[in-house]
C-alpha atoms as a PDB file:
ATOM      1  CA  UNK A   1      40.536 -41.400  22.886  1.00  0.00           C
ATOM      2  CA  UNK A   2      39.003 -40.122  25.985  1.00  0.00           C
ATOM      3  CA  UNK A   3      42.781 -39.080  27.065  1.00  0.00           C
ATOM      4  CA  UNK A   4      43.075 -36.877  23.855  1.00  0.00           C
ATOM      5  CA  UNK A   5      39.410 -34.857  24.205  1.00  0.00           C
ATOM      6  CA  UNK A   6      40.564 -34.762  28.704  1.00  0.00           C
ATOM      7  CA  UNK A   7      43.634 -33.243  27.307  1.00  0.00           C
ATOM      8  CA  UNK A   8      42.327 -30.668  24.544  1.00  0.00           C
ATOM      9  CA  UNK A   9      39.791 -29.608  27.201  1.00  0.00           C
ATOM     10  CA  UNK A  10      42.237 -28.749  29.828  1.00  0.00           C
ATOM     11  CA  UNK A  11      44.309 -26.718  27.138  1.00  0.00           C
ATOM     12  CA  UNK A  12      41.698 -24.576  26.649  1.00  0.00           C
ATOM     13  CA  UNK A  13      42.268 -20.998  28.371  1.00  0.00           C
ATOM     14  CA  UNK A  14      38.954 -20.257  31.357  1.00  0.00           C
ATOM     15  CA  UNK A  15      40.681 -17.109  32.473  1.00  0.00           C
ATOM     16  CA  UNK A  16      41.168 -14.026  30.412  1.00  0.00           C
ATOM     17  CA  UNK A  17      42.684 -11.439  32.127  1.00  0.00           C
ATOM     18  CA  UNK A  18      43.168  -7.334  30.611  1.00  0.00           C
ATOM     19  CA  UNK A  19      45.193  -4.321  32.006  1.00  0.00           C
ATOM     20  CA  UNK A  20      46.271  -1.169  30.850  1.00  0.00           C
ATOM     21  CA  UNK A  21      50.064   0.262  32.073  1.00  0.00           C
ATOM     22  CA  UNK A  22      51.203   3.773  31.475  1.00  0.00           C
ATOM     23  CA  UNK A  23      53.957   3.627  34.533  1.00  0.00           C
ATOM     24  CA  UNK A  24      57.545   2.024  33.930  1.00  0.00           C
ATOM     25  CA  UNK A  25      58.338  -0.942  35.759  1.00  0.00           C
ATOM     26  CA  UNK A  26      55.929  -3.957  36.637  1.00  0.00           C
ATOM     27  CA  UNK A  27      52.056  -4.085  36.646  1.00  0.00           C
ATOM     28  CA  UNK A  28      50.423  -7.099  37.613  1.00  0.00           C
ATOM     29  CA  UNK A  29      48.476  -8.738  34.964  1.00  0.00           C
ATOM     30  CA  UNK A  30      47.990 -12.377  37.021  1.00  0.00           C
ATOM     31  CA  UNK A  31      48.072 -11.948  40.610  1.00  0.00           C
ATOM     32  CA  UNK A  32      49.693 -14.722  42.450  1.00  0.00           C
ATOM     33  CA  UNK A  33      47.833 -17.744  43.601  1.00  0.00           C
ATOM     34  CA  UNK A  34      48.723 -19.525  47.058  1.00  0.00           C
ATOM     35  CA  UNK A  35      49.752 -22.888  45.719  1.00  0.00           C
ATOM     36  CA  UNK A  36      49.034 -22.595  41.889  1.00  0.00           C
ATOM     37  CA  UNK A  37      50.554 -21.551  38.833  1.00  0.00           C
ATOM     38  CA  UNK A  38      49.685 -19.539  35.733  1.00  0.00           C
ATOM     39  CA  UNK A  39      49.581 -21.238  32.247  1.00  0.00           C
ATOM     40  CA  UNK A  40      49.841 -18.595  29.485  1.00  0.00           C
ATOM     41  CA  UNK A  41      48.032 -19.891  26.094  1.00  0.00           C
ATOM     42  CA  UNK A  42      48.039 -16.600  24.542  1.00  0.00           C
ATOM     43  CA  UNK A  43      48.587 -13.136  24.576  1.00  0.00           C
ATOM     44  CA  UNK A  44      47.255  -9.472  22.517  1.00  0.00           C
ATOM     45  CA  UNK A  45      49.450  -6.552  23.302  1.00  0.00           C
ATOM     46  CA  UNK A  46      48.601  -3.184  22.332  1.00  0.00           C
ATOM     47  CA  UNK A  47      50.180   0.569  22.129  1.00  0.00           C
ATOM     48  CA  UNK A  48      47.490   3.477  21.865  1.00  0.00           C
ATOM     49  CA  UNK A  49      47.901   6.045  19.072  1.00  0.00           C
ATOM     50  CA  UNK A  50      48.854   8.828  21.478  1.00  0.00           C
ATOM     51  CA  UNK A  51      51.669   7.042  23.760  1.00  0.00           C
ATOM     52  CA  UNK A  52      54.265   9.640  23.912  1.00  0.00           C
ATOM     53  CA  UNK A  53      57.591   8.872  25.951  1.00  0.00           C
ATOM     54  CA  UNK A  54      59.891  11.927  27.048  1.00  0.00           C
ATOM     55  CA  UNK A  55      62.810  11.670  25.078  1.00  0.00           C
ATOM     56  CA  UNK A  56      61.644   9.965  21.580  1.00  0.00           C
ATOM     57  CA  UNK A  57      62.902   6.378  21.156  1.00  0.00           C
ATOM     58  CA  UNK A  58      62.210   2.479  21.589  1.00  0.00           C
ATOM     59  CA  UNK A  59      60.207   1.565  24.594  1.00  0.00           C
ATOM     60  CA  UNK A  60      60.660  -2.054  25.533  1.00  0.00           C
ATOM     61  CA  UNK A  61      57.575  -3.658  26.643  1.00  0.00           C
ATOM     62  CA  UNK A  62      58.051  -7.224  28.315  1.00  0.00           C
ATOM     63  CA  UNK A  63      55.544  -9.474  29.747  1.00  0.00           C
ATOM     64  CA  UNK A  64      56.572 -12.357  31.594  1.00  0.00           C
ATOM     65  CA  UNK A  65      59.653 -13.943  29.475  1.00  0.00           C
ATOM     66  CA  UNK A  66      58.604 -11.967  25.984  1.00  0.00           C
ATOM     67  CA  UNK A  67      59.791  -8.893  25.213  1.00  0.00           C
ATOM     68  CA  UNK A  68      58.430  -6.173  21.946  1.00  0.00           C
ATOM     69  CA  UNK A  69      59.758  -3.171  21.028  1.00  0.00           C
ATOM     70  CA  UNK A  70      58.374  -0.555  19.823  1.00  0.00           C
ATOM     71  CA  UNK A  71      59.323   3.295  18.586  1.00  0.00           C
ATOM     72  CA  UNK A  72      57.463   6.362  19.982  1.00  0.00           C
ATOM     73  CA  UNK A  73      57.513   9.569  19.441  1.00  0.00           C
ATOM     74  CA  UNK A  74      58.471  12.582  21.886  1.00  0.00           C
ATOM     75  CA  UNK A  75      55.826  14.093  23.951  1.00  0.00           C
ATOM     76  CA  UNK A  76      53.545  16.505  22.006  1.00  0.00           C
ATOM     77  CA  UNK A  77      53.674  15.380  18.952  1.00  0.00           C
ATOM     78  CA  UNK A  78      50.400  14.804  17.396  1.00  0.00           C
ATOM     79  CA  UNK A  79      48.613  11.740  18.252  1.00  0.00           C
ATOM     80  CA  UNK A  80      47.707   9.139  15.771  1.00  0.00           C
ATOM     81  CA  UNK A  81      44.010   7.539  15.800  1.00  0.00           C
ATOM     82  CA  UNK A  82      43.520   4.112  16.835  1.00  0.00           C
ATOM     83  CA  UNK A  83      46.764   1.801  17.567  1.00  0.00           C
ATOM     84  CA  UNK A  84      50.195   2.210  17.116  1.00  0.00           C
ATOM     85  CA  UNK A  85      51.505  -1.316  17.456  1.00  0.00           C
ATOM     86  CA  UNK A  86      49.705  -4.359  17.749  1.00  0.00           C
ATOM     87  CA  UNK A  87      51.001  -8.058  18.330  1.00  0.00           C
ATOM     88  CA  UNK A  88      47.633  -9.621  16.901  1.00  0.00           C
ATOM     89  CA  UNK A  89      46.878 -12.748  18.595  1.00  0.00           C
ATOM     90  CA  UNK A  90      49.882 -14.461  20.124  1.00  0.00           C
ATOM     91  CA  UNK A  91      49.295 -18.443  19.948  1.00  0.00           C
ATOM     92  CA  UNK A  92      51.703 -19.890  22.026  1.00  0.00           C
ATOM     93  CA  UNK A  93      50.758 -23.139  21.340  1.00  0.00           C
ATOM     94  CA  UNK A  94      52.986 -25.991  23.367  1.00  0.00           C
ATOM     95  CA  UNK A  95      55.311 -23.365  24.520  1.00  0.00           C
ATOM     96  CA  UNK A  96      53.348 -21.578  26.700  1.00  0.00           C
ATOM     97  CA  UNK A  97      54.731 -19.566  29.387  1.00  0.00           C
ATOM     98  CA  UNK A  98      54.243 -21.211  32.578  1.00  0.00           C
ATOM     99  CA  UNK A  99      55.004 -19.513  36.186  1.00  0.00           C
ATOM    100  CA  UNK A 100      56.429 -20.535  39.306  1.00  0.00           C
ATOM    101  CA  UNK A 101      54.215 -21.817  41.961  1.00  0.00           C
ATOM    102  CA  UNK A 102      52.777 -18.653  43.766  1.00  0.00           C
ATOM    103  CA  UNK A 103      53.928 -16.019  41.714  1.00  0.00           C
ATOM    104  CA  UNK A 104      52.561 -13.401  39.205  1.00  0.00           C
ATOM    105  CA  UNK A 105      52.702 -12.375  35.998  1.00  0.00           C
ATOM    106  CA  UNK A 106      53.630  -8.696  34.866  1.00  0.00           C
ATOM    107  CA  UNK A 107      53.995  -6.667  31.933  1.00  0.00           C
ATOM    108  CA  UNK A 108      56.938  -4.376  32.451  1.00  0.00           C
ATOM    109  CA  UNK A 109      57.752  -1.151  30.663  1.00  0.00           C
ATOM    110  CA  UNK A 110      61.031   0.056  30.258  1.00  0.00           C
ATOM    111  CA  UNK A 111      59.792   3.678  30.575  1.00  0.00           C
ATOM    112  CA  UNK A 112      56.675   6.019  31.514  1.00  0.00           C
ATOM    113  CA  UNK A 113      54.315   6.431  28.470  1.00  0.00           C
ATOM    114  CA  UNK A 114      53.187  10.273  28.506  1.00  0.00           C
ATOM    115  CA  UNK A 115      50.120  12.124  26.782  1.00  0.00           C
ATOM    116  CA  UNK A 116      47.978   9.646  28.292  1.00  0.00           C
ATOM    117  CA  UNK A 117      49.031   6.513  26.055  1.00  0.00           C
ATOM    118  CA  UNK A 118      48.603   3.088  27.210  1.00  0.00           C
ATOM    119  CA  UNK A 119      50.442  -0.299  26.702  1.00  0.00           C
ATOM    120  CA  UNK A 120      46.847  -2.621  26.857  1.00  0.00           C
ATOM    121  CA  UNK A 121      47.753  -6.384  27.628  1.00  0.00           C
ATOM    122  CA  UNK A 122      45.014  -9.198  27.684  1.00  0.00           C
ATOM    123  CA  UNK A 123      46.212 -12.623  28.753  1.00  0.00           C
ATOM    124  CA  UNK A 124      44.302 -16.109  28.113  1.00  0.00           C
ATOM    125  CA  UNK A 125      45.175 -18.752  30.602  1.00  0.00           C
ATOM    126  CA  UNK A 126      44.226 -21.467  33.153  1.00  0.00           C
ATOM    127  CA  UNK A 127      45.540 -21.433  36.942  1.00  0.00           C
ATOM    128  CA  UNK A 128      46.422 -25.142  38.391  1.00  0.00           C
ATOM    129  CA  UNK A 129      48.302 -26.650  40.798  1.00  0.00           C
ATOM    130  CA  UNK A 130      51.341 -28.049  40.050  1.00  0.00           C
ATOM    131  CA  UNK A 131      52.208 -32.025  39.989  1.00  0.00           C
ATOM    132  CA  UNK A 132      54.089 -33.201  43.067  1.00  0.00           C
ATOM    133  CA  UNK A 133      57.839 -33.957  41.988  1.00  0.00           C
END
């Protein structure tokens, strides 16, 4: 019994971890570790109502090995209040997303947002260091 409560304890996420990207390409949400990897136990993404892109279409927004999609309007048009697309609360129960030793873990978007809009990521998870092989 003591195994199961060790277990459950260790599955719970220490670390939360929030940033905001408005550039396309990569922004760091984990930093990498020397000599540890990330375990992901849930995720909240998040489109403000006034992300615009140039051209209108689907931006793809991908963090770590999960990608969402979501349509936006061309730049200028009026914003909406609030948020355009929201994931909720991402549970990713045993199938977390786990990194490679010494790396990080970015949200990357597949084009600028414009009129100020922001893709707003917050991660829950728990660095260790992985079992010797």
């Amino acid at each position: 019994m003591a195994a199961s409560l060790s277990s459950a304890i260790e599955n719970i996420p220490r670390t939360f971890a929030t940033v905001t990207a408005s550039a396309a390409g990569n922004t760091a949400v984990i930093a990498a570790v020397a000599g540890q990897r990330y375990r992901v136990q849930g995720y909240i993404l998040e489109v403000t109502g006034n992300a615009t892109l140039a051209a209108a279409g689907v931006l793809t927004i991908t963090l770590g090995t999960v990608s969402h999609r979501v349509y936006l309007p061309i730049t200028g048009t009026t914003a909406i209040a609030g948020v355009v697309y929201s994931t909720g609360y991402v549970n990713l129960g045993k199938e977390r997303m786990v990194g490679a030793t010494n790396t990080a873990l970015n949200v990357n978007l597949g084009a600028a947002l414009t009129d100020s809009g922001l893709a707003v990521v917050q991660v829950h998870y728990n660095l260790e260091v992985p079992s010797p092989s």
